[in-house]
PDB file of N, CA and C in Angstrom:
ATOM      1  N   UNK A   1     -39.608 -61.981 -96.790  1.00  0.00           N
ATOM      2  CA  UNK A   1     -40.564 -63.001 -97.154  1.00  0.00           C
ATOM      3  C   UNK A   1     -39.905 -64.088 -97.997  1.00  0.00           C
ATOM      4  N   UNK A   2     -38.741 -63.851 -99.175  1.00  0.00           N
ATOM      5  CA  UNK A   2     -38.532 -64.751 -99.466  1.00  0.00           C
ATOM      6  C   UNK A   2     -37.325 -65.699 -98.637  1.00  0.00           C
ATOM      7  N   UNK A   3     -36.934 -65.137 -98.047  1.00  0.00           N
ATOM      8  CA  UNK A   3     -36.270 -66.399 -97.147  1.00  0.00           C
ATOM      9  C   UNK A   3     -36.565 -66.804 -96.727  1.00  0.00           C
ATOM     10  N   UNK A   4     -38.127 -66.748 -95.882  1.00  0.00           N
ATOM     11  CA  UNK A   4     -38.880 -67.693 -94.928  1.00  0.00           C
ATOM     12  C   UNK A   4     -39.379 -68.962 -96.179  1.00  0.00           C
ATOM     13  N   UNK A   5     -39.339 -68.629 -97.640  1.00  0.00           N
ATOM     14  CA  UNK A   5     -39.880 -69.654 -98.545  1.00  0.00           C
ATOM     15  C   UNK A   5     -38.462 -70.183 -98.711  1.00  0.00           C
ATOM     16  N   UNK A   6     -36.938 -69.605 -98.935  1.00  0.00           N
ATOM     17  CA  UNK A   6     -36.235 -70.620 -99.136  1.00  0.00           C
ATOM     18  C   UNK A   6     -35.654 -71.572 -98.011  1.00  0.00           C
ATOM     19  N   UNK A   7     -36.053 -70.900 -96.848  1.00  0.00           N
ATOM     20  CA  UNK A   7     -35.508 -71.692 -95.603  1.00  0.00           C
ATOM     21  C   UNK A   7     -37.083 -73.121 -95.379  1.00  0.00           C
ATOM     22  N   UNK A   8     -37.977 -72.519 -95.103  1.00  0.00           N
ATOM     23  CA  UNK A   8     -39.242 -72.614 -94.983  1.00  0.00           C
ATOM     24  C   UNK A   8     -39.553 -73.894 -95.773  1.00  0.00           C
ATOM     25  N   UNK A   9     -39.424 -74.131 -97.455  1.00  0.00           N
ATOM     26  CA  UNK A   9     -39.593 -75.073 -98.531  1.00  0.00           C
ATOM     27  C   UNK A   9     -39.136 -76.557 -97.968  1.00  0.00           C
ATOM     28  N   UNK A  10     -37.746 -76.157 -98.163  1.00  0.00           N
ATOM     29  CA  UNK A  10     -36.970 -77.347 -97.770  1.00  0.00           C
ATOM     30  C   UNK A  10     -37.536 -78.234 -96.549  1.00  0.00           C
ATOM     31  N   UNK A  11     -37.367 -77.607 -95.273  1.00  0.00           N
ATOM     32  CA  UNK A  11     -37.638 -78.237 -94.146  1.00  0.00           C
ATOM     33  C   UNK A  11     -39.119 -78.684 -94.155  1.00  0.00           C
ATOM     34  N   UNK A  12     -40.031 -78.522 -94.962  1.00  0.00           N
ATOM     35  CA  UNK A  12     -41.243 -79.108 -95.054  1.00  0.00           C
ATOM     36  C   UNK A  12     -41.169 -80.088 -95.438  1.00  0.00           C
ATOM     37  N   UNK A  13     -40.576 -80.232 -96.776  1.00  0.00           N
ATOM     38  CA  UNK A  13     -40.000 -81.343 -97.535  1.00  0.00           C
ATOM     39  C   UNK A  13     -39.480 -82.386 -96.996  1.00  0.00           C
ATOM     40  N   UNK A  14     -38.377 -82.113 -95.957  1.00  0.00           N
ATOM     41  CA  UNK A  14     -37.860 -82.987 -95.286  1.00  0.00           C
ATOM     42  C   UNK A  14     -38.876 -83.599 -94.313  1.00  0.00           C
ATOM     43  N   UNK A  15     -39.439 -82.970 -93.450  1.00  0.00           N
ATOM     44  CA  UNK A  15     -40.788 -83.649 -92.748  1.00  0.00           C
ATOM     45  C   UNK A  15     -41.818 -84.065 -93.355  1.00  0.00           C
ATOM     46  N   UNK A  16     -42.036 -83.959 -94.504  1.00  0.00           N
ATOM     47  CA  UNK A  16     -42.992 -85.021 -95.180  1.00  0.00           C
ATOM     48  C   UNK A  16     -42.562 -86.087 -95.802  1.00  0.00           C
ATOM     49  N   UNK A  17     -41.231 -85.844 -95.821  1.00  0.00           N
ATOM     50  CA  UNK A  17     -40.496 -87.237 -96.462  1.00  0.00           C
ATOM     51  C   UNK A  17     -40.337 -88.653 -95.147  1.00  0.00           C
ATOM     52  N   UNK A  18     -39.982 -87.613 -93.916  1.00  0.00           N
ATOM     53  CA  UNK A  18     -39.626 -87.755 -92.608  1.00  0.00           C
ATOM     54  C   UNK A  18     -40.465 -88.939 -91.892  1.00  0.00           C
ATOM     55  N   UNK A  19     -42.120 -88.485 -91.941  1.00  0.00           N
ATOM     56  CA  UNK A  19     -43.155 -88.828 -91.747  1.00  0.00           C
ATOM     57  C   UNK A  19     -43.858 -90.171 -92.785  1.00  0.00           C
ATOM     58  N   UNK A  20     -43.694 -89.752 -93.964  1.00  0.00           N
ATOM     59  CA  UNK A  20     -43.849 -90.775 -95.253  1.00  0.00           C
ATOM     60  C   UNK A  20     -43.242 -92.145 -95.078  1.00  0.00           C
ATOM     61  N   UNK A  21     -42.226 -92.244 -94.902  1.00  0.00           N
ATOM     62  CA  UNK A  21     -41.075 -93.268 -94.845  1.00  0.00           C
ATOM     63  C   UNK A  21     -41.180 -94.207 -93.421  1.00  0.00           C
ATOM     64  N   UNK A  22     -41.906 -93.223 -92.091  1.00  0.00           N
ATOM     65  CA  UNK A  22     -42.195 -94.134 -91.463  1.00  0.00           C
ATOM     66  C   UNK A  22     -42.840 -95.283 -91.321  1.00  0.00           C
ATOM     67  N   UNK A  23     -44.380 -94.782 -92.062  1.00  0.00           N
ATOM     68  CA  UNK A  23     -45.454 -95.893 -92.238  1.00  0.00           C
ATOM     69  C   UNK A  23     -45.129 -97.050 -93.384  1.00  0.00           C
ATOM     70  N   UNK A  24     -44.242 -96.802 -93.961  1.00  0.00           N
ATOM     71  CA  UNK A  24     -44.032 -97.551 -95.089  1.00  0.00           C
ATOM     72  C   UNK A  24     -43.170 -98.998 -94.568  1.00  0.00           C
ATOM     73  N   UNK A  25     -42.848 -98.955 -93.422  1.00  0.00           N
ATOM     74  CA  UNK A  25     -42.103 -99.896 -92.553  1.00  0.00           C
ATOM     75  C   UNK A  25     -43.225-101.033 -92.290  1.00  0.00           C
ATOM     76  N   UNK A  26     -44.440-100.791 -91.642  1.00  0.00           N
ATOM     77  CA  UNK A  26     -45.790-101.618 -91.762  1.00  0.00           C
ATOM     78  C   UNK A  26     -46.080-101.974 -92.533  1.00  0.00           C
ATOM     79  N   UNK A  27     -46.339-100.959 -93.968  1.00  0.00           N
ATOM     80  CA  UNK A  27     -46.905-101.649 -95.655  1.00  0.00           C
ATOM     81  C   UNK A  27     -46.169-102.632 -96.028  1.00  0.00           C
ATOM     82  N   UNK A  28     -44.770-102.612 -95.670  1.00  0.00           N
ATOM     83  CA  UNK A  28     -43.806-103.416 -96.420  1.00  0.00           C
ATOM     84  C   UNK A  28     -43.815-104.568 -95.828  1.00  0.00           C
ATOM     85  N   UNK A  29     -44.514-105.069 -94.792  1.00  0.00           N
ATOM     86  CA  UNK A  29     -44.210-106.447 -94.176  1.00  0.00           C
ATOM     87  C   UNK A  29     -46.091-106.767 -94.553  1.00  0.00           C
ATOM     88  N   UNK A  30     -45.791-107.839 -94.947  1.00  0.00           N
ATOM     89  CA  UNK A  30     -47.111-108.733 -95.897  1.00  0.00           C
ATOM     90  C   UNK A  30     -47.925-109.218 -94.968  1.00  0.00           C
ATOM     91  N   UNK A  31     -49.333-108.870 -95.004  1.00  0.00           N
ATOM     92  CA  UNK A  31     -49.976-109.813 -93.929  1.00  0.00           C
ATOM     93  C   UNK A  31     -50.623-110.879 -94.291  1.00  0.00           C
ATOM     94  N   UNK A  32     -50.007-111.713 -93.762  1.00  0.00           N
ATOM     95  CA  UNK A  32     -50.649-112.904 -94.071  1.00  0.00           C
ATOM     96  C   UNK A  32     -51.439-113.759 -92.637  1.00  0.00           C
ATOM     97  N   UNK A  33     -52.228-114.425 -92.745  1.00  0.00           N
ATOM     98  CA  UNK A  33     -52.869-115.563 -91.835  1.00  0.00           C
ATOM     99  C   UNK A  33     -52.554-116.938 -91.869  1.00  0.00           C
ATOM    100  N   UNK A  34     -51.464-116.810 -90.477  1.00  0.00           N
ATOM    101  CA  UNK A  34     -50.920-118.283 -90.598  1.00  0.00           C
ATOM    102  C   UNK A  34     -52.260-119.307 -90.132  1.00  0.00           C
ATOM    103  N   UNK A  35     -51.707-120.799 -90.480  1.00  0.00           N
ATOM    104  CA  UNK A  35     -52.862-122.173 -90.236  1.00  0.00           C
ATOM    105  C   UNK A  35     -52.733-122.332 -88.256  1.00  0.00           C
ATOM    106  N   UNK A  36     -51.399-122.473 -87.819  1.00  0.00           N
ATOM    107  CA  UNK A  36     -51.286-122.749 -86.370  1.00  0.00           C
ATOM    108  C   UNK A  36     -50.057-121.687 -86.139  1.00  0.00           C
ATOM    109  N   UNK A  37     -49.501-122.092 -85.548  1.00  0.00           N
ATOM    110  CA  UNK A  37     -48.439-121.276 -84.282  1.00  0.00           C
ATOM    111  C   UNK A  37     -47.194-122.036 -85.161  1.00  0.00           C
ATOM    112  N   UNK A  38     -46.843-122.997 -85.860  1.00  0.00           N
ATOM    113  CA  UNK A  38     -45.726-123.880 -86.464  1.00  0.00           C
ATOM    114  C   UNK A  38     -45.625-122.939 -87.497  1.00  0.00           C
ATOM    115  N   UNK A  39     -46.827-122.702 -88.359  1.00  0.00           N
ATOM    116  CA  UNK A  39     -46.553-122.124 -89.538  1.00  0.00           C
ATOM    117  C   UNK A  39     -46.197-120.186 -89.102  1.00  0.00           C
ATOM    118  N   UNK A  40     -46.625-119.669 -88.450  1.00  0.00           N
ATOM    119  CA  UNK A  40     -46.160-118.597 -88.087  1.00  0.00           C
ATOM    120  C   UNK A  40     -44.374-118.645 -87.444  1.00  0.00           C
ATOM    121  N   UNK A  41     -44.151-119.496 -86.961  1.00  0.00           N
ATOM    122  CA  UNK A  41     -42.919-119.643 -86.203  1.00  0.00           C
ATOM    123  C   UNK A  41     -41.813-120.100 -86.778  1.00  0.00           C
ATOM    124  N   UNK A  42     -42.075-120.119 -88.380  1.00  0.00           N
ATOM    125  CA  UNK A  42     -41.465-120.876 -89.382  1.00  0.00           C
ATOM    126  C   UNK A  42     -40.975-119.410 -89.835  1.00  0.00           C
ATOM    127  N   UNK A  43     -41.691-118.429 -90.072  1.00  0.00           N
ATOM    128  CA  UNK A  43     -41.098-117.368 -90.674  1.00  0.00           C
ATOM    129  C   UNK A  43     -40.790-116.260 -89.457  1.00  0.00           C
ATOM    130  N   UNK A  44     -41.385-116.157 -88.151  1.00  0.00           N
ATOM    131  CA  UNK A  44     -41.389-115.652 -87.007  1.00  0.00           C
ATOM    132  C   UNK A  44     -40.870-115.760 -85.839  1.00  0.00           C
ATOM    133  N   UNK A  45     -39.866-117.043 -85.290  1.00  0.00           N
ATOM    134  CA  UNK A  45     -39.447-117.324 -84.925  1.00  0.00           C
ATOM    135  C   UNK A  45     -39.756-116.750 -83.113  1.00  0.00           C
ATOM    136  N   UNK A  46     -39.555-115.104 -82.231  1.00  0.00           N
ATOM    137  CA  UNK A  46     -40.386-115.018 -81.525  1.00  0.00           C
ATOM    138  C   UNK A  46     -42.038-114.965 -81.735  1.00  0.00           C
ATOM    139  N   UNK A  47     -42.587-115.111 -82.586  1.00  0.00           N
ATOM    140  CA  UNK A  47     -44.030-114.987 -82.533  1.00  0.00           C
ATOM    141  C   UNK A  47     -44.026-113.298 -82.985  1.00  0.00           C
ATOM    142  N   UNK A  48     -45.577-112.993 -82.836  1.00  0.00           N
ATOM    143  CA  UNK A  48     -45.820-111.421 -83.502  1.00  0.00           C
ATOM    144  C   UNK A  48     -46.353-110.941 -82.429  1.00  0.00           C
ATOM    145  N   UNK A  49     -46.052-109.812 -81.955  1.00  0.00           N
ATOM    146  CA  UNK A  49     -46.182-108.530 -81.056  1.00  0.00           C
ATOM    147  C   UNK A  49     -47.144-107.435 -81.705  1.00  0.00           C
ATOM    148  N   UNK A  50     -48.550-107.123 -80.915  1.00  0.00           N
ATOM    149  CA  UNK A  50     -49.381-106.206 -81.457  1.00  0.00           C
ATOM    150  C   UNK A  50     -48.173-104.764 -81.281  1.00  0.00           C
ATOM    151  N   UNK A  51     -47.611-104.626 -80.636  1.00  0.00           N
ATOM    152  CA  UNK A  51     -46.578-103.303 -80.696  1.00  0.00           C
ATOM    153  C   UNK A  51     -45.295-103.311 -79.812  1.00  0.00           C
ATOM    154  N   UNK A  52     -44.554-102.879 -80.191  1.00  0.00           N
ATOM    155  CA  UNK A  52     -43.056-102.959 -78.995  1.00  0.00           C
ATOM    156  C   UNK A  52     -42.991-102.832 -78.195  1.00  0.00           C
ATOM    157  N   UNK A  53     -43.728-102.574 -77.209  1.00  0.00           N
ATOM    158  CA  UNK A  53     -43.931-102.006 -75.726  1.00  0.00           C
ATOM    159  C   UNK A  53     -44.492-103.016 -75.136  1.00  0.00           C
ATOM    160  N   UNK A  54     -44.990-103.785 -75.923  1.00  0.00           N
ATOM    161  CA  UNK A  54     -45.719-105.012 -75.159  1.00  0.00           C
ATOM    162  C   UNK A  54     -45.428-106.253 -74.566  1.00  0.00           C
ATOM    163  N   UNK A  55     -45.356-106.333 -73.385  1.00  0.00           N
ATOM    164  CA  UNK A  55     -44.333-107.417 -72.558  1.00  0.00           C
ATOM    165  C   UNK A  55     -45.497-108.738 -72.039  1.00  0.00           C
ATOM    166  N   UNK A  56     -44.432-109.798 -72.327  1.00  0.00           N
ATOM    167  CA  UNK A  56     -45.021-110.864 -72.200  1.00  0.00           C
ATOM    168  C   UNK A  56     -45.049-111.463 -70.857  1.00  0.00           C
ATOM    169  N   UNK A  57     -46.913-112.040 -70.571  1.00  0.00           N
ATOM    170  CA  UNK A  57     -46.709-112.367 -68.949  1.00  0.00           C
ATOM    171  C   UNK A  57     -47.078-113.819 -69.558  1.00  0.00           C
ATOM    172  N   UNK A  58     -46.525-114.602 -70.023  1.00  0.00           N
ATOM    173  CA  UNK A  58     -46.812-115.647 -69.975  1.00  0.00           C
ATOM    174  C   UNK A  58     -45.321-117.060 -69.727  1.00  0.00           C
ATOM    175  N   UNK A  59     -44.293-116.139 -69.447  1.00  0.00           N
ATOM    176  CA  UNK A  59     -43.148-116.667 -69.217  1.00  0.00           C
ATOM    177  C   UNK A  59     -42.140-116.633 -69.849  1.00  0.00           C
ATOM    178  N   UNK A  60     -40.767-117.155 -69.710  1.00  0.00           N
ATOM    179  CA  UNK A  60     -39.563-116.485 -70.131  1.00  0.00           C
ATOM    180  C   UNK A  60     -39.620-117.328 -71.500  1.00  0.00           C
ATOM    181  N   UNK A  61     -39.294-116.437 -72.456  1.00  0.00           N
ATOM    182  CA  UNK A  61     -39.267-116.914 -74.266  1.00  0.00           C
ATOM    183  C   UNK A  61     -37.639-116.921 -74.587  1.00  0.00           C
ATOM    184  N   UNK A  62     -37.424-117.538 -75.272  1.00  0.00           N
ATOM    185  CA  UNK A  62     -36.032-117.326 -76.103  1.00  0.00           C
ATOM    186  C   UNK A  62     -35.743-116.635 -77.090  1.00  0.00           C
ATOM    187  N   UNK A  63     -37.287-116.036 -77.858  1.00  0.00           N
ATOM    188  CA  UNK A  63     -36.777-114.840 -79.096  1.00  0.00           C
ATOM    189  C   UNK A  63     -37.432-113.793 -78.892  1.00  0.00           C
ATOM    190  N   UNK A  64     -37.489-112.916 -79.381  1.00  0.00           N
ATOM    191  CA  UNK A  64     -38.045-111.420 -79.331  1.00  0.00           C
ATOM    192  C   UNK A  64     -38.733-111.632 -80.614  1.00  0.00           C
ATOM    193  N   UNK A  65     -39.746-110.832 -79.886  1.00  0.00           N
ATOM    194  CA  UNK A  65     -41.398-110.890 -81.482  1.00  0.00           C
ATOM    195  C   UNK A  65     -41.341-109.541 -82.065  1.00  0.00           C
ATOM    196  N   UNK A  66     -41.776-110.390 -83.559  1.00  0.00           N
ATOM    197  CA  UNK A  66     -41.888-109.307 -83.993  1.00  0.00           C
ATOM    198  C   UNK A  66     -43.078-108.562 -83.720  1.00  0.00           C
ATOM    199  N   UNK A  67     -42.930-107.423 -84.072  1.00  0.00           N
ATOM    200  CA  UNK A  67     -44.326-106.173 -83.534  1.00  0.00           C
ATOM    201  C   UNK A  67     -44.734-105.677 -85.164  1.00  0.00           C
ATOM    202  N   UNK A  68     -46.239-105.855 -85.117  1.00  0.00           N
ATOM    203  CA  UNK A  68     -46.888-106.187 -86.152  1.00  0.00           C
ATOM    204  C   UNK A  68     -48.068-105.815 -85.752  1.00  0.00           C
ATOM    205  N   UNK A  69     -49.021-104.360 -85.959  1.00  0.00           N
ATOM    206  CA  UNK A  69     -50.327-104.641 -85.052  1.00  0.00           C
ATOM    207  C   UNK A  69     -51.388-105.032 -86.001  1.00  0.00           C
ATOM    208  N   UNK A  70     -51.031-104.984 -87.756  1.00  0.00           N
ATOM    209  CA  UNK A  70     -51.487-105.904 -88.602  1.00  0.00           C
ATOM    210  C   UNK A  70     -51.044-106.957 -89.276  1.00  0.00           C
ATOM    211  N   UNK A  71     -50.337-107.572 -88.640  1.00  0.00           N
ATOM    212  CA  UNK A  71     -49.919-109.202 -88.385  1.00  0.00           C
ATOM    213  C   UNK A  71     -50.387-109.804 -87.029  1.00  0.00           C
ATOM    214  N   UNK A  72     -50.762-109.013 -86.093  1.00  0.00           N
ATOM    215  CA  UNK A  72     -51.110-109.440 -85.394  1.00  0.00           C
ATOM    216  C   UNK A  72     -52.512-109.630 -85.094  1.00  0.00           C
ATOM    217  N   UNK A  73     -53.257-108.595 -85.752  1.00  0.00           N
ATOM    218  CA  UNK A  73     -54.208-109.177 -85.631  1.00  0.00           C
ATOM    219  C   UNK A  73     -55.031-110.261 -86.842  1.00  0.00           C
ATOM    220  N   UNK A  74     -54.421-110.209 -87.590  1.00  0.00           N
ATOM    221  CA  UNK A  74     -54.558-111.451 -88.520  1.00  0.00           C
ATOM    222  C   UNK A  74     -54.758-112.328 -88.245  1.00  0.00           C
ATOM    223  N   UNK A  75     -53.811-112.725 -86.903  1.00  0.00           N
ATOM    224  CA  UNK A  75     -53.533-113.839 -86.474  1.00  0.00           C
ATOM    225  C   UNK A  75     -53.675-113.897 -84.794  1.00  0.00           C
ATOM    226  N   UNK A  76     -54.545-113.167 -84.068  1.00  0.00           N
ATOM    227  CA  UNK A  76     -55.236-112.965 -83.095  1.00  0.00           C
ATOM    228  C   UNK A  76     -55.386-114.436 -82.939  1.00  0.00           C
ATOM    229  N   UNK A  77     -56.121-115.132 -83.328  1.00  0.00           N
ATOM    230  CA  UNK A  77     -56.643-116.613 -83.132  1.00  0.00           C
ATOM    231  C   UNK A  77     -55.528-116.999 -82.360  1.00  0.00           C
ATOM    232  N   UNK A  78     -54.505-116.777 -82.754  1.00  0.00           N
ATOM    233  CA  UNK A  78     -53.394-117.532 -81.946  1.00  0.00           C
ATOM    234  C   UNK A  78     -52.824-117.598 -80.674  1.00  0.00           C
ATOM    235  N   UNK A  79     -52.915-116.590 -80.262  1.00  0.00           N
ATOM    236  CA  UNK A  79     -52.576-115.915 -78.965  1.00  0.00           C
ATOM    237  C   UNK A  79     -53.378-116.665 -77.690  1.00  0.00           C
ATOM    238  N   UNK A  80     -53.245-117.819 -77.271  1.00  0.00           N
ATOM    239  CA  UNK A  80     -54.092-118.226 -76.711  1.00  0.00           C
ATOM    240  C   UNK A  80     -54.031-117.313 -75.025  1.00  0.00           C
ATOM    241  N   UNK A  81     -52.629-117.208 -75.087  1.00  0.00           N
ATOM    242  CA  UNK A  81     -52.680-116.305 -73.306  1.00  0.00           C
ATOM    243  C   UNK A  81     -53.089-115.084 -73.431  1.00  0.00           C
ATOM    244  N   UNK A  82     -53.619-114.182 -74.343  1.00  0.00           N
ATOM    245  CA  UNK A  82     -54.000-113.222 -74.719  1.00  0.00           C
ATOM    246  C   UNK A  82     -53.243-112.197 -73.769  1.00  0.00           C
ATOM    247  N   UNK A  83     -52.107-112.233 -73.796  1.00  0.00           N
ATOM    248  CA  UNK A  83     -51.137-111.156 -73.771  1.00  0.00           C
ATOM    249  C   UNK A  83     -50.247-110.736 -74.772  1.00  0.00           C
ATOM    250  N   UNK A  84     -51.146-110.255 -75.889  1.00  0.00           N
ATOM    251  CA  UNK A  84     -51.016-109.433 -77.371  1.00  0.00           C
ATOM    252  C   UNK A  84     -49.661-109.742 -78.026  1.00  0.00           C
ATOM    253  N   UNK A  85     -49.600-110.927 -77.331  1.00  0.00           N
ATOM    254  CA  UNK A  85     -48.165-112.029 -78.209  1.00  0.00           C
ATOM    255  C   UNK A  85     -48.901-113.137 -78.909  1.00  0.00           C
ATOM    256  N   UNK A  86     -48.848-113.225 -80.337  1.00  0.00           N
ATOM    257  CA  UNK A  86     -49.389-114.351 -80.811  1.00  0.00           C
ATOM    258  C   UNK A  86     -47.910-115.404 -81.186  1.00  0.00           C
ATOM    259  N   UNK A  87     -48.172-116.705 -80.482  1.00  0.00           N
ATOM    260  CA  UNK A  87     -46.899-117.667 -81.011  1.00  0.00           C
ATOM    261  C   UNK A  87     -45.475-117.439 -80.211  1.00  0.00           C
ATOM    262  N   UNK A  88     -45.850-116.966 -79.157  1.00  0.00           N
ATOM    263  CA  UNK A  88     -44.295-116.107 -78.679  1.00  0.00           C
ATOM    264  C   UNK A  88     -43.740-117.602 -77.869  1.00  0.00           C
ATOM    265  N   UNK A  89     -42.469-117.825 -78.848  1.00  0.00           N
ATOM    266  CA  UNK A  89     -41.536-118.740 -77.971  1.00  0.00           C
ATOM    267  C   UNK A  89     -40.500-118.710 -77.184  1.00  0.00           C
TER     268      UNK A  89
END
């Protein structure tokens, strides 16, 4: 029994640290609500992506967006082709 607690302890530890540290990647980027597509593209350069998987049908861009699914929807207004790219250049 006690080796299943000293083997057992640790590796919990590590997966809650594991898990913790992921979401903190989202908290750490600020949401803000840009005025147009200039002022987002000023700090965003491809535009914001509701998530990484999400491919743009609105034609060939020159930057890659960032993925933000609360930056993105902040700024939903923007997205006029509503293919879950807001500002994508």
């Amino acid at each position: 029994m006690k080796k299943f607690f000293k083997a057992g302890i640790p590796f919990v530890l590590l997966v809650g640290f594991t898990f913790g540290a992921a979401g903190e990647s989202e908290a750490a980027t600020k949401i803000v609500t840009f005025k147009n597509c200039t002022e987002l593209n000023k700090v965003y350069k491809g535009g914001v992506a509701r998530s990484a998987s999400v491919k743009n049908k609105g034609g060939k861009t020159y930057y890659k967006p960032f993925a933000s699914q609360a930056l993105y929807d902040a700024n939903r207004k923007s997205d006029r082709d509503r293919d879950l790219i807001a500002c994508e250049r």
